[in-house]
Protein backbone atom coordinates (compact mmCIF):
# COMPACT_ATOMS: atom_id res chain seq x y z
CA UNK A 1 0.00 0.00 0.00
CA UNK A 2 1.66 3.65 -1.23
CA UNK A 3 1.58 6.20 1.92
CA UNK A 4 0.76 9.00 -0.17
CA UNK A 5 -2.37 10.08 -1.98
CA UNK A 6 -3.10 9.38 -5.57
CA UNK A 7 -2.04 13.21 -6.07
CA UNK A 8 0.78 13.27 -4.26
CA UNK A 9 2.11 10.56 -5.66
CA UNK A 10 1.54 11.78 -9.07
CA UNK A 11 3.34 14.97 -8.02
CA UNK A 12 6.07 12.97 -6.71
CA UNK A 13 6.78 11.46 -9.93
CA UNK A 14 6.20 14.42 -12.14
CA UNK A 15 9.20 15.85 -10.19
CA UNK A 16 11.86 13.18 -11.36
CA UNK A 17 12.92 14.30 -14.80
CA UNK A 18 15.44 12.12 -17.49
CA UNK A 19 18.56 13.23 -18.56
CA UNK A 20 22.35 12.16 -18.13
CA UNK A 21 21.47 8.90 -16.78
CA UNK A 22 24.71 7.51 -16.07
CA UNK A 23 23.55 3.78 -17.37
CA UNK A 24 22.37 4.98 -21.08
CA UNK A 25 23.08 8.34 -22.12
CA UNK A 26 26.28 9.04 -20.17
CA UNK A 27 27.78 5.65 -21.54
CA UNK A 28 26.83 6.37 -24.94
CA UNK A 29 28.95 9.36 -24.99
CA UNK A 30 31.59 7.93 -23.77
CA UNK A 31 31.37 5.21 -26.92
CA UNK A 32 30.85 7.85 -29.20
CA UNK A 33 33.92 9.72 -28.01
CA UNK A 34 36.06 6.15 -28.26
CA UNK A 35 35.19 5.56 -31.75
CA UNK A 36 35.34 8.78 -33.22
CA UNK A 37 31.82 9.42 -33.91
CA UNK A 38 31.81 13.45 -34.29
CA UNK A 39 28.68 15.73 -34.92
CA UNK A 40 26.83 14.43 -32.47
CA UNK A 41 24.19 17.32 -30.29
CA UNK A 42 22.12 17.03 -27.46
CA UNK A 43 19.14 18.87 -26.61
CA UNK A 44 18.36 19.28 -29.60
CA UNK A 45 14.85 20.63 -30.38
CA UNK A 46 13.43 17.83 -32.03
CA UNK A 47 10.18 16.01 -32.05
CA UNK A 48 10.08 13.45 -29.45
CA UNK A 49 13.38 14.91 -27.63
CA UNK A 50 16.08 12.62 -28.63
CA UNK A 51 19.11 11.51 -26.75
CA UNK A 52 21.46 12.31 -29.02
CA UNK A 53 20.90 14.23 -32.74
CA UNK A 54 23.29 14.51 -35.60
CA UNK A 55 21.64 17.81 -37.19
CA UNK A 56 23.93 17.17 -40.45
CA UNK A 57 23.11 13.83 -41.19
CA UNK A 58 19.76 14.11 -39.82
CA UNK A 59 19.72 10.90 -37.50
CA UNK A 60 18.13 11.12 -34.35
CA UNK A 61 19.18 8.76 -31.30
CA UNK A 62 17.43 7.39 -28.66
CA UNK A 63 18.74 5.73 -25.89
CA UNK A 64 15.77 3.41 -24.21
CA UNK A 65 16.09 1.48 -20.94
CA UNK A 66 14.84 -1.72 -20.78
CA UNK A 67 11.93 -1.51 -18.49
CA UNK A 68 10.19 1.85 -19.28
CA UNK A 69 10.49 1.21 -22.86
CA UNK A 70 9.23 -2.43 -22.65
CA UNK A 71 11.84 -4.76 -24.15
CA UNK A 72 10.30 -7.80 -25.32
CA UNK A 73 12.46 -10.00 -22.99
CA UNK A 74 13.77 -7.56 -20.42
CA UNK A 75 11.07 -5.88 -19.18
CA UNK A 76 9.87 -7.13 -15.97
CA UNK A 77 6.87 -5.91 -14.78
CA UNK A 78 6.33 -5.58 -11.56
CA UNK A 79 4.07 -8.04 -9.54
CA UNK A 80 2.48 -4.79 -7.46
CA UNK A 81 0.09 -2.65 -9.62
CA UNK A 82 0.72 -4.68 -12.75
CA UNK A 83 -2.48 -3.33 -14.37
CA UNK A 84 -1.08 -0.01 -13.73
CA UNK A 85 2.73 -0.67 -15.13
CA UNK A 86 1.49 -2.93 -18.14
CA UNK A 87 -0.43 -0.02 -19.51
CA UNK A 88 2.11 2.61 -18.85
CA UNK A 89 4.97 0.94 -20.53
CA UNK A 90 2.37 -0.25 -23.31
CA UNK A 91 1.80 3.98 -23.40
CA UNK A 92 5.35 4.44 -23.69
CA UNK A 93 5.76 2.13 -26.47
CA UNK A 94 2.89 3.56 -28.63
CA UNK A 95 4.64 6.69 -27.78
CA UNK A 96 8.05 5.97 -29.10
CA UNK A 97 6.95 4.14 -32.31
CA UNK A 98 4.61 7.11 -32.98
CA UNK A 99 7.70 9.73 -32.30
CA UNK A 100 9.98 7.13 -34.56
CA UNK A 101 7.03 7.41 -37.59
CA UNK A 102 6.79 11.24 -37.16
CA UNK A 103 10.53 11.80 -37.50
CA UNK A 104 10.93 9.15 -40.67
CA UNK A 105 7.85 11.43 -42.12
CA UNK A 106 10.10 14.00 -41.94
CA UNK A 107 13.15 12.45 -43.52
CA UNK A 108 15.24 11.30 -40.31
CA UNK A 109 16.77 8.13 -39.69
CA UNK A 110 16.03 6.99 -36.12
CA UNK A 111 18.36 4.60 -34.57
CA UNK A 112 16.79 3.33 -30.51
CA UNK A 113 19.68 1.45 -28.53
CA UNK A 114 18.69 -0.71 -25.91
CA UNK A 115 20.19 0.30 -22.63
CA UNK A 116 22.09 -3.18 -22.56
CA UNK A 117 23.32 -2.90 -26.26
CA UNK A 118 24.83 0.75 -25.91
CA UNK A 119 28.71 -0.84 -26.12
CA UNK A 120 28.35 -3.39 -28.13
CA UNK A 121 30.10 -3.36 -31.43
CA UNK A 122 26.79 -4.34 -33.53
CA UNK A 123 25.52 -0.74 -32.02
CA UNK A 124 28.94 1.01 -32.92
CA UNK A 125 28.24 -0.11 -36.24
CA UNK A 126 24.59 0.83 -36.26
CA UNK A 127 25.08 4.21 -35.57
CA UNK A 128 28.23 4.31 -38.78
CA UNK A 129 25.74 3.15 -41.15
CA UNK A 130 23.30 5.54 -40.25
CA UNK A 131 25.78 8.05 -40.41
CA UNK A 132 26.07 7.52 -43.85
């Protein structure tokens, strides 16, 4: 049982705000700057407020962890208020394919890396071909 009210709650976790987390984004720059992968912007005003944007070649990067962008495999829901996490992380996912569509409409390439994947060579070489 939560000790705080449905709106409190909800103001709790409208508080917490993404950006630099050290598991995803952070590590990803850190493989970007090993492999010489230049160009590279973040911040960038952009439709569904990518990680990472290379304005140039017009590829937009998104950096999504395993549980709040459902992985098929990874994500484990919790047992407590599954109703409740099933349908957020389903929201999330309609979100991010919707943000993916809206960018290719407007002639981007969208690469999403898997929070697990972000150092693996198959993702190095991912991001090259896009670059491309």
């Amino acid at each position: 049982m939560d000790t705080f009210t449905r709106q409190k709650r909800s103001w709790i976790m409208a508080q917490v705000r993404s950006g630099g987390n050290r598991s995803t984004e952070t590590r990803l720059i850190a493989v970007l700057r090993e492999n010489g992968i230049t160009g590279w912007r973040r911040r960038y005003p952009l439709d569904g407020k990518p990680d990472f944007v290379f304005p140039k070649a017009r590829v937009a990067v998104f950096v999504d962890g395993c549980f709040w962008h459902g992985h098929p495999t990874k994500c484990r829901i919790p047992k407590a208020h599954r109703i409740y996490w099933e349908r957020k992380i389903a929201r999330n996912v309609a979100r991010d394919r919707q943000v993916t569509q809206t960018l290719r409409g407007k002639d981007w390439k969208v690469v999403r890396i898997w929070e697990d994947t972000v150092q693996t060579q198959s993702t190095i070489r991912r991001l090259r071909k896009a670059l491309t």
